[in-house]
PDB file of N, CA and C in Angstrom:
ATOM      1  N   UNK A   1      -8.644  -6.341  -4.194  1.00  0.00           N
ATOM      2  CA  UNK A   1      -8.300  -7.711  -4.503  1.00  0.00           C
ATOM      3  C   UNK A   1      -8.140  -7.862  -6.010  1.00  0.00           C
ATOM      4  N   UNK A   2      -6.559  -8.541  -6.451  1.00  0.00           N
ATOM      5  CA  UNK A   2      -6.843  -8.751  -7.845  1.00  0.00           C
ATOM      6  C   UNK A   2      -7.603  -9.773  -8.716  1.00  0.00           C
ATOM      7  N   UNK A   3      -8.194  -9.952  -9.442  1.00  0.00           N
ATOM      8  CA  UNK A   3      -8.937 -10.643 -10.236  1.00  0.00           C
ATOM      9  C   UNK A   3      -8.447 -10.690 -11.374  1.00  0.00           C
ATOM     10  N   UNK A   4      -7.883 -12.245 -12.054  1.00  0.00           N
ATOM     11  CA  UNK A   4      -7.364 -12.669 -13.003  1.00  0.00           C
ATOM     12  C   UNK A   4      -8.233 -12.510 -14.054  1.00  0.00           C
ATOM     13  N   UNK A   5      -7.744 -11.913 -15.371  1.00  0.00           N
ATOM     14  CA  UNK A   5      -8.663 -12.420 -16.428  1.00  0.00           C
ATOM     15  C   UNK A   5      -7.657 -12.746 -18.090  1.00  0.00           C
ATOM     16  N   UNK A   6      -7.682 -12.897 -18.696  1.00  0.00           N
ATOM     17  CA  UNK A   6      -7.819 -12.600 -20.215  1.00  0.00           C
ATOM     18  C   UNK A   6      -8.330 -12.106 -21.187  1.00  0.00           C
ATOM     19  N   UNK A   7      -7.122 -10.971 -21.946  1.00  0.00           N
ATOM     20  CA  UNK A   7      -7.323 -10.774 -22.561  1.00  0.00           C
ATOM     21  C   UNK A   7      -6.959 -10.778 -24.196  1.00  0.00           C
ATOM     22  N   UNK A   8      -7.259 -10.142 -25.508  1.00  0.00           N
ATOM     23  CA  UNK A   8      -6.543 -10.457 -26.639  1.00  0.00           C
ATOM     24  C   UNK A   8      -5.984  -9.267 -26.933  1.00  0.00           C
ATOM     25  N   UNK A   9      -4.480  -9.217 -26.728  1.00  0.00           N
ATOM     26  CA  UNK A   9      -4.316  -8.098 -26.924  1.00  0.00           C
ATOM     27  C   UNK A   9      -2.715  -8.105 -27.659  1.00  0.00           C
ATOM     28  N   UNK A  10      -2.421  -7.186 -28.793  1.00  0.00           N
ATOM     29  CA  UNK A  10      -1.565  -7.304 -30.187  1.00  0.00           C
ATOM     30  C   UNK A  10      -2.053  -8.616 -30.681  1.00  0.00           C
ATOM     31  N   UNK A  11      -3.223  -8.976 -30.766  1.00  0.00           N
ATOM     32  CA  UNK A  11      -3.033 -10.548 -31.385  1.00  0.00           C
ATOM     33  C   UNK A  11      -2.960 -11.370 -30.602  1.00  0.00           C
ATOM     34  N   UNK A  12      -2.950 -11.571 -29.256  1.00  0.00           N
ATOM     35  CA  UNK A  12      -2.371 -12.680 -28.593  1.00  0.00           C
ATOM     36  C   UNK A  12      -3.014 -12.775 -27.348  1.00  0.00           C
ATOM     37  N   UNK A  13      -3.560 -13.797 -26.917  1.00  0.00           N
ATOM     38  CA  UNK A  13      -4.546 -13.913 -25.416  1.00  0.00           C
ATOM     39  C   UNK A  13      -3.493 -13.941 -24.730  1.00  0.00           C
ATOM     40  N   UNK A  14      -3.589 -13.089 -24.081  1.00  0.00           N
ATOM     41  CA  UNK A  14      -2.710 -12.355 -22.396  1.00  0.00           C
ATOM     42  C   UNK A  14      -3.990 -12.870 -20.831  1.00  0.00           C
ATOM     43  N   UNK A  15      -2.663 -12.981 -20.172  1.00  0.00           N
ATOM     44  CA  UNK A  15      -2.964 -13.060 -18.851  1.00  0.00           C
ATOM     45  C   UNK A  15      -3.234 -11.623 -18.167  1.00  0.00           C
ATOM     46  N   UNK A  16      -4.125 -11.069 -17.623  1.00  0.00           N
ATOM     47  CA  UNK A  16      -4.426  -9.725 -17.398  1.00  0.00           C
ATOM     48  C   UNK A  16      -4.834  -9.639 -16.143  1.00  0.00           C
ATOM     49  N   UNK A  17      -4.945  -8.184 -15.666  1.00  0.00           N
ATOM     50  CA  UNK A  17      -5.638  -8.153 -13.550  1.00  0.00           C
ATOM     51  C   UNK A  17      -6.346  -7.078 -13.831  1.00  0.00           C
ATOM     52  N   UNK A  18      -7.691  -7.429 -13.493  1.00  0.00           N
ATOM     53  CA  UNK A  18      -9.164  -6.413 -13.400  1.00  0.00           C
ATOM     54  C   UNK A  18      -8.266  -5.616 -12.326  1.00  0.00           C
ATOM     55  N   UNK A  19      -8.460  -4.374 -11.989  1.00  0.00           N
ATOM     56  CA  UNK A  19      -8.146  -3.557 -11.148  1.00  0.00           C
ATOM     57  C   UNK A  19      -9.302  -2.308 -10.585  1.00  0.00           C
ATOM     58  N   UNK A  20      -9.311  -2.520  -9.596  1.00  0.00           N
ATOM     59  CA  UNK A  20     -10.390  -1.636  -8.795  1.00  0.00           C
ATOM     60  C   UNK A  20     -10.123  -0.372  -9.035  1.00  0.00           C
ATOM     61  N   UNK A  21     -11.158   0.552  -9.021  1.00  0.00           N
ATOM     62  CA  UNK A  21     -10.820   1.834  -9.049  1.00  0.00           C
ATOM     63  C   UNK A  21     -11.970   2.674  -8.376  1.00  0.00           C
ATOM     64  N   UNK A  22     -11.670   3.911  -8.289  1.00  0.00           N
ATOM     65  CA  UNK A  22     -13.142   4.696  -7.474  1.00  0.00           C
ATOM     66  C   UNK A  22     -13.152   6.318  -8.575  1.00  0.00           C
ATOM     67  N   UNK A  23     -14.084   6.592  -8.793  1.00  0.00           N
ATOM     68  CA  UNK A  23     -14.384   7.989  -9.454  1.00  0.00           C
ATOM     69  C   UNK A  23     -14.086   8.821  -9.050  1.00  0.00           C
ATOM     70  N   UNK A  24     -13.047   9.694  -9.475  1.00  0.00           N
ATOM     71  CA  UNK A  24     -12.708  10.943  -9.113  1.00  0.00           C
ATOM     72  C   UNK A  24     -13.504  12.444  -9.690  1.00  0.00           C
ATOM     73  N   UNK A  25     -13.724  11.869 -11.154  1.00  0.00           N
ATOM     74  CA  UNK A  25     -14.404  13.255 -11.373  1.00  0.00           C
ATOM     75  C   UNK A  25     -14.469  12.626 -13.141  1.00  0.00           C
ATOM     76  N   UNK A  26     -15.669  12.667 -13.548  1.00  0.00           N
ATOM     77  CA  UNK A  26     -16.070  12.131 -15.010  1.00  0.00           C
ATOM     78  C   UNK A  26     -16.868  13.445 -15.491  1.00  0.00           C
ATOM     79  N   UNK A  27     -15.759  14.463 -16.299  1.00  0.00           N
ATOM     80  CA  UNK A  27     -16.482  15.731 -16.770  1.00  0.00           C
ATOM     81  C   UNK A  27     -17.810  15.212 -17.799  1.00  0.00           C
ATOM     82  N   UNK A  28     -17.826  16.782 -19.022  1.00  0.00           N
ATOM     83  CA  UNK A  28     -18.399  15.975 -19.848  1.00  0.00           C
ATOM     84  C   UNK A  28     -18.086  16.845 -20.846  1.00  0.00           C
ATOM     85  N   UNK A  29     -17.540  16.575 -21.923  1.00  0.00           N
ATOM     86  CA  UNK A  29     -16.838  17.471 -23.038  1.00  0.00           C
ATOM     87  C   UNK A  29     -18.346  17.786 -24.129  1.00  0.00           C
ATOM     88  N   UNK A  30     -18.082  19.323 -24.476  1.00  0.00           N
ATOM     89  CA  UNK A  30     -19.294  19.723 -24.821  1.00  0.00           C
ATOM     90  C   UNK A  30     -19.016  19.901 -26.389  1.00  0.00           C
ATOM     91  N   UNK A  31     -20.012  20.089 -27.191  1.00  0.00           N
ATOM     92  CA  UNK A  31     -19.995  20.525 -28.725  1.00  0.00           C
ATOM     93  C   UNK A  31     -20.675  21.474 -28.703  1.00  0.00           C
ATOM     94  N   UNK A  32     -20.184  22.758 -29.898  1.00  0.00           N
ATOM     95  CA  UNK A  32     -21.175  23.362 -30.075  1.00  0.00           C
ATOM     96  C   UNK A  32     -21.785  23.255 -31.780  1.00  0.00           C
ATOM     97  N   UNK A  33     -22.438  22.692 -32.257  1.00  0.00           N
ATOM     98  CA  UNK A  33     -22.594  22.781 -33.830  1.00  0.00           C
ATOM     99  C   UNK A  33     -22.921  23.671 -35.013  1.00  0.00           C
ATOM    100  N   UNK A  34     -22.535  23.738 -36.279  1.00  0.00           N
ATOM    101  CA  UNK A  34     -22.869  25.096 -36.538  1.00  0.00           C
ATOM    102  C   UNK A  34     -24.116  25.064 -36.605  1.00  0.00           C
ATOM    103  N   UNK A  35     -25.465  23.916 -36.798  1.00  0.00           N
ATOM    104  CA  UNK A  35     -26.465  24.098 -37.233  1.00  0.00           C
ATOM    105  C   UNK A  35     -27.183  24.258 -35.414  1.00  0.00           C
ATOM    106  N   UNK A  36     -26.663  25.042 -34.468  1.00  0.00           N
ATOM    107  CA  UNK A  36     -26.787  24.948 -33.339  1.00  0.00           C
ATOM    108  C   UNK A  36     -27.562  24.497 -32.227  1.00  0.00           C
ATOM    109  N   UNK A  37     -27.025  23.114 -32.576  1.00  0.00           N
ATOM    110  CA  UNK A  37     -27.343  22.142 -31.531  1.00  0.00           C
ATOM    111  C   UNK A  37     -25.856  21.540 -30.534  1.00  0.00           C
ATOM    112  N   UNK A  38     -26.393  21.469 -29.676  1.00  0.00           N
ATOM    113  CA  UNK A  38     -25.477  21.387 -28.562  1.00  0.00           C
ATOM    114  C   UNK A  38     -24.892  19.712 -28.307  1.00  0.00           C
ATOM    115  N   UNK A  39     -23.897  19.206 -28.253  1.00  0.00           N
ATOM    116  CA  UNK A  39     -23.873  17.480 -27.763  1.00  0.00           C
ATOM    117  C   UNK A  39     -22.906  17.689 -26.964  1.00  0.00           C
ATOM    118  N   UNK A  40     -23.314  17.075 -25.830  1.00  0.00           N
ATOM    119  CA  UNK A  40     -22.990  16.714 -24.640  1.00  0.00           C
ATOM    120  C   UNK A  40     -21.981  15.313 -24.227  1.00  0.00           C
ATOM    121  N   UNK A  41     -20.951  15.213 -24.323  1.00  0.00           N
ATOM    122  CA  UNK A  41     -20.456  13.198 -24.088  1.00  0.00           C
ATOM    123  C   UNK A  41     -19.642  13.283 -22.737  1.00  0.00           C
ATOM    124  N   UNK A  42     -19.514  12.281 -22.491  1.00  0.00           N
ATOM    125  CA  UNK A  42     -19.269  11.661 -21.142  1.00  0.00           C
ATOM    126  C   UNK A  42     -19.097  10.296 -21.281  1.00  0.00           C
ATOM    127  N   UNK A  43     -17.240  10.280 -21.407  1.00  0.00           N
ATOM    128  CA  UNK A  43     -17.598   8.559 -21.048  1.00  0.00           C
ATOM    129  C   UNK A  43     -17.281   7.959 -19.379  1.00  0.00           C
ATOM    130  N   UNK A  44     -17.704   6.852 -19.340  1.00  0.00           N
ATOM    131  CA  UNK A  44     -17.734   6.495 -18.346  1.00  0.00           C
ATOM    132  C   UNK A  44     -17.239   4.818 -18.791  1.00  0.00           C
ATOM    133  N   UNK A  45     -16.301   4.428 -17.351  1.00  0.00           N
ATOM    134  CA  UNK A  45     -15.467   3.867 -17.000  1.00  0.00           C
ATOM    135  C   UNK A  45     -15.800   3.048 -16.625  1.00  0.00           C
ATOM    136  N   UNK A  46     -16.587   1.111 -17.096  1.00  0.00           N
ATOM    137  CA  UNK A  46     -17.143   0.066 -16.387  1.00  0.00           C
ATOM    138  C   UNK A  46     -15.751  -1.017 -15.859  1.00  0.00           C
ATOM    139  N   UNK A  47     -14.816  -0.987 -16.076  1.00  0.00           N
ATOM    140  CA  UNK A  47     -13.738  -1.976 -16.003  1.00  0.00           C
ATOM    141  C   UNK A  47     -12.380  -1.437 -17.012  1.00  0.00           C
ATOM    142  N   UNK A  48     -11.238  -1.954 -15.674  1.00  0.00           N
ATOM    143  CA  UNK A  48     -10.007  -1.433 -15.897  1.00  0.00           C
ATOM    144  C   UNK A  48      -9.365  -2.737 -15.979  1.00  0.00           C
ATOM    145  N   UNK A  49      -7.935  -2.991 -17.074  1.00  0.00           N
ATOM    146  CA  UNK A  49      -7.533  -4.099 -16.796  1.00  0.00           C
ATOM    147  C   UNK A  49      -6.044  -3.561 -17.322  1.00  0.00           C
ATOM    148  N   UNK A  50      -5.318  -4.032 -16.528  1.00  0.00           N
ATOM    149  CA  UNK A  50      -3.747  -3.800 -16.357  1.00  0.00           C
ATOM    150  C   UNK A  50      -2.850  -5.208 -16.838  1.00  0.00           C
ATOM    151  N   UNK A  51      -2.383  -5.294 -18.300  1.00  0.00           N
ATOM    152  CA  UNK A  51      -1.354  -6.575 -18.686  1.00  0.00           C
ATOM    153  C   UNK A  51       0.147  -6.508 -18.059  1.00  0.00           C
ATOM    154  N   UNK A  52       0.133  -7.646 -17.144  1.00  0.00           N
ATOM    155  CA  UNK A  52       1.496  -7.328 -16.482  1.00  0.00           C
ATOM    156  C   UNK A  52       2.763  -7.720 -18.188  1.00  0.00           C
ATOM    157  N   UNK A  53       3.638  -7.013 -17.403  1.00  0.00           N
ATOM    158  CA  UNK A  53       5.045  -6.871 -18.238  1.00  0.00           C
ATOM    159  C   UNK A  53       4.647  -6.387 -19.258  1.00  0.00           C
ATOM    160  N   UNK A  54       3.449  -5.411 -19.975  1.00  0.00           N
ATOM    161  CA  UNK A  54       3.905  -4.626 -20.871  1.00  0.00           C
ATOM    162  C   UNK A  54       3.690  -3.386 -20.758  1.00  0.00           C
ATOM    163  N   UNK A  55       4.496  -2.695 -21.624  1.00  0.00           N
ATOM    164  CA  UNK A  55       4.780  -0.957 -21.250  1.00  0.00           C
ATOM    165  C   UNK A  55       4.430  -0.331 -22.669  1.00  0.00           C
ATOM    166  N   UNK A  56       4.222   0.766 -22.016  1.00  0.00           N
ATOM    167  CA  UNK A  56       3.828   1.908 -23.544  1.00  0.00           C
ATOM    168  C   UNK A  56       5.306   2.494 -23.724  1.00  0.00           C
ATOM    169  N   UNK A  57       5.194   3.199 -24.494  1.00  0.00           N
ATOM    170  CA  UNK A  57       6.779   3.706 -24.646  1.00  0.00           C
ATOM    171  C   UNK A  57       7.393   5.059 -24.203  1.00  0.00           C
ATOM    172  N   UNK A  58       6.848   5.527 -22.890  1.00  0.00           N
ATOM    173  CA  UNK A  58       7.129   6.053 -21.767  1.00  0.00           C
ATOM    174  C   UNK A  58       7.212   5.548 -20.004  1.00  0.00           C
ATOM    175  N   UNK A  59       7.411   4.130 -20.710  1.00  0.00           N
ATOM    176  CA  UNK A  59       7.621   3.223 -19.696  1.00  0.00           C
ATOM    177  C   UNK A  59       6.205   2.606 -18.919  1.00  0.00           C
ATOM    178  N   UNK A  60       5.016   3.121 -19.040  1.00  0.00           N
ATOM    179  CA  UNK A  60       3.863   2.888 -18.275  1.00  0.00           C
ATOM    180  C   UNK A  60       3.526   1.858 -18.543  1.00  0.00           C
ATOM    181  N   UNK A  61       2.831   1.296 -17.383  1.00  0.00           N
ATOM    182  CA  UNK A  61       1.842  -0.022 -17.707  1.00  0.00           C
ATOM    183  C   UNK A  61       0.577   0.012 -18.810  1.00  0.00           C
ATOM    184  N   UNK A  62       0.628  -0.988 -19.627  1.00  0.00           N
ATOM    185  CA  UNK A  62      -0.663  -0.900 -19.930  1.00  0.00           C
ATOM    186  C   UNK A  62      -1.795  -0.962 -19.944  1.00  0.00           C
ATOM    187  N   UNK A  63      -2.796  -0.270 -19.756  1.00  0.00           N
ATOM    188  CA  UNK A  63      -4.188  -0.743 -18.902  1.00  0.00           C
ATOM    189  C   UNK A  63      -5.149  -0.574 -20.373  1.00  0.00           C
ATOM    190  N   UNK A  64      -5.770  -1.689 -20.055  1.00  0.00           N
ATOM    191  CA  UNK A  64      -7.001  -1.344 -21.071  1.00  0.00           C
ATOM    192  C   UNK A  64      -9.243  -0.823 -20.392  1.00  0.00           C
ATOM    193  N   UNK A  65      -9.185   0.105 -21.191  1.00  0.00           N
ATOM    194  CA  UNK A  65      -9.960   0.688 -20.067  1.00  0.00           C
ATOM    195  C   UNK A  65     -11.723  -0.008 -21.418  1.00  0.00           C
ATOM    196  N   UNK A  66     -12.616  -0.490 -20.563  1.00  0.00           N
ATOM    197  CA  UNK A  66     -14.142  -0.771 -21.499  1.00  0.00           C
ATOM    198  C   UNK A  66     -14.755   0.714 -20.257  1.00  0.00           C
ATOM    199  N   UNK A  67     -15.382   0.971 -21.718  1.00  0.00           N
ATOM    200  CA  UNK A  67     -16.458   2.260 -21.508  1.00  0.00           C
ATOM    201  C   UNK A  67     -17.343   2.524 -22.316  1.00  0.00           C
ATOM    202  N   UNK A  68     -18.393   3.406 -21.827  1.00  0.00           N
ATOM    203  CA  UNK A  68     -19.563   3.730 -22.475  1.00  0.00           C
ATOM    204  C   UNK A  68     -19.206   5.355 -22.579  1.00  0.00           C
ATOM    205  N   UNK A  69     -19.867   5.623 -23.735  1.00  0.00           N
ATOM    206  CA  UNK A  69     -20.257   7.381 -23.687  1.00  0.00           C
ATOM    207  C   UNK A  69     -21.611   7.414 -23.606  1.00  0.00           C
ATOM    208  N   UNK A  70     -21.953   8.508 -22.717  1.00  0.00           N
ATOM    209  CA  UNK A  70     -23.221   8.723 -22.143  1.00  0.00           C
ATOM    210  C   UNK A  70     -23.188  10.294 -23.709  1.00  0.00           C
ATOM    211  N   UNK A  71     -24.305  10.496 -23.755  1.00  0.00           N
ATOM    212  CA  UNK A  71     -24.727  11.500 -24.774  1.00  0.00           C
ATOM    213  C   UNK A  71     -25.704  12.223 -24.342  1.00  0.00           C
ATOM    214  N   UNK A  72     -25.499  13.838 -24.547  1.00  0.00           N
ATOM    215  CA  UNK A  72     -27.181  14.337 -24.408  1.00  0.00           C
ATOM    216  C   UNK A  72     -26.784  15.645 -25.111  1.00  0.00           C
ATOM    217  N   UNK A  73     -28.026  15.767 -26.046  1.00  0.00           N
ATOM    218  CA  UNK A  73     -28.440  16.574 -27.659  1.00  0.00           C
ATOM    219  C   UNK A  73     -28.956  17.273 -27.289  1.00  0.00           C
ATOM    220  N   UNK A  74     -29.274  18.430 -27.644  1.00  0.00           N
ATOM    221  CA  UNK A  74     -30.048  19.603 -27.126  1.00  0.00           C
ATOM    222  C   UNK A  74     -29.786  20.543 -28.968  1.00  0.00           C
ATOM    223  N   UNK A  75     -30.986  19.737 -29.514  1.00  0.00           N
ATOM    224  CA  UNK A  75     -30.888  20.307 -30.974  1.00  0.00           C
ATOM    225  C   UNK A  75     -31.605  21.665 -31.160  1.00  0.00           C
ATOM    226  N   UNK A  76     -31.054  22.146 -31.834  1.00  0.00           N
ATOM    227  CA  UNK A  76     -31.842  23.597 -32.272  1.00  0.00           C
ATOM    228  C   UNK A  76     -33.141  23.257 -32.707  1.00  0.00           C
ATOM    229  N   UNK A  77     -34.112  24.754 -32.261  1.00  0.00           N
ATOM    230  CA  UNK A  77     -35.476  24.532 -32.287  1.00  0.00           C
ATOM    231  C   UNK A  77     -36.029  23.980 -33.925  1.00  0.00           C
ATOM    232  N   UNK A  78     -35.220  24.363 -34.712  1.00  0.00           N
ATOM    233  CA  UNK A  78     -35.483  24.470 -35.859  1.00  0.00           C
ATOM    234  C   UNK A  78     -35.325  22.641 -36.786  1.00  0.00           C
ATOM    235  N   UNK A  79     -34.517  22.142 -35.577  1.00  0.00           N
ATOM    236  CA  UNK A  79     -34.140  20.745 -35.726  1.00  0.00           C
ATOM    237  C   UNK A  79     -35.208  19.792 -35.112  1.00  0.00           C
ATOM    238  N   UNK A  80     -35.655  20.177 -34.303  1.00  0.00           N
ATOM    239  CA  UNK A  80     -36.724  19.388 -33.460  1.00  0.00           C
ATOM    240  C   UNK A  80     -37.958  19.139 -34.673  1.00  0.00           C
ATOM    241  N   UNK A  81     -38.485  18.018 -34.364  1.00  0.00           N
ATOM    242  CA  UNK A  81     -39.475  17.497 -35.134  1.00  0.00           C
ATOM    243  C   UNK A  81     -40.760  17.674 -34.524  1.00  0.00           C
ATOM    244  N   UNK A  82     -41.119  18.266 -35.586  1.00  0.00           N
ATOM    245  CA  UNK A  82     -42.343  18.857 -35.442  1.00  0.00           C
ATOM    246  C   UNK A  82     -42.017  20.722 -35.851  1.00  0.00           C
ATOM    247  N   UNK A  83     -40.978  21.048 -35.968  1.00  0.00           N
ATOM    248  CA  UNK A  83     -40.604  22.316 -36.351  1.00  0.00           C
ATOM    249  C   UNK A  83     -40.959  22.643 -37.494  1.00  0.00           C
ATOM    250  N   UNK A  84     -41.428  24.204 -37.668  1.00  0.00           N
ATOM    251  CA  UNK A  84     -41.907  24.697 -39.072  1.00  0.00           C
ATOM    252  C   UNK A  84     -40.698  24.823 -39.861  1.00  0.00           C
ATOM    253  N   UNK A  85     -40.252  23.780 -41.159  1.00  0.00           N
ATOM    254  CA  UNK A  85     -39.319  24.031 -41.669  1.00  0.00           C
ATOM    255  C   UNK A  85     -38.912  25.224 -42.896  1.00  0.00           C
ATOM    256  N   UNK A  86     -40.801  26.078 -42.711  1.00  0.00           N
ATOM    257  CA  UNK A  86     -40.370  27.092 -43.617  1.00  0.00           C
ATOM    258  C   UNK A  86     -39.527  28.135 -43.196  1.00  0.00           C
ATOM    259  N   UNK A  87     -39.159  28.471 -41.034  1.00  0.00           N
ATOM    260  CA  UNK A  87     -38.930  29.071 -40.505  1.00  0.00           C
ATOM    261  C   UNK A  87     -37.481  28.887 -40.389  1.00  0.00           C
ATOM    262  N   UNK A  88     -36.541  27.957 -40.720  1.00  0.00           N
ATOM    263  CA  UNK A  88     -35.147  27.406 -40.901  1.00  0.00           C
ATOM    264  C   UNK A  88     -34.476  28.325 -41.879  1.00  0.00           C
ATOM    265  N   UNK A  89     -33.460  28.970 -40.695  1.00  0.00           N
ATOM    266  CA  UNK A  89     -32.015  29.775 -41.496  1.00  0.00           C
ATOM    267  C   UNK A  89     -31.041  29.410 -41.748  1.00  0.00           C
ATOM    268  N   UNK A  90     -30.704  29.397 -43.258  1.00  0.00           N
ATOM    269  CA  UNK A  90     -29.131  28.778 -43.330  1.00  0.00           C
ATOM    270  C   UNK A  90     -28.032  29.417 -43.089  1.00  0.00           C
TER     271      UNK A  90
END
């Protein structure tokens, strides 16, 4: 079912349609750092909204997507607090 909303978008409050969607698959793109600690992100997808009559410039609709990135750190031992920092290699 569509659901009307507004939004501001180039400058200008638009008439917009929340659009339903279902999860197909939300990876999670990894880092590796040089001071080697690991970060983890993942965003995730709370609301989709589609402005009728405008296009990107491969013809597509435009949807504007609100999201969160989920995060998870996995810092080197040497980073963790409480670590002996005389034991740290540069």
């Amino acid at each position: 079912m569509e659901r009307k909303t507004t939004v501001t978008y180039k400058g200008k409050e638009r008439e917009a349609i929340e659009v339903d969607f279902k999860i197909i698959r939300e990876d999670w793109n990894e880092y590796h750092l040089d001071d080697g600690t690991r970060i983890r992100l993942k965003p995730v997808a709370s609301l989709v909204i589609r402005i009728p009559n405008e296009f990107d410039n491969d013809g597509n609709p435009v949807y504007l997507v609100k999201s969160s990135n989920v995060m998870s750190v996995s810092a080197a031992p040497t980073l963790r607090k409480g670590a002996d920092k005389k034991q740290e290699v540069h």
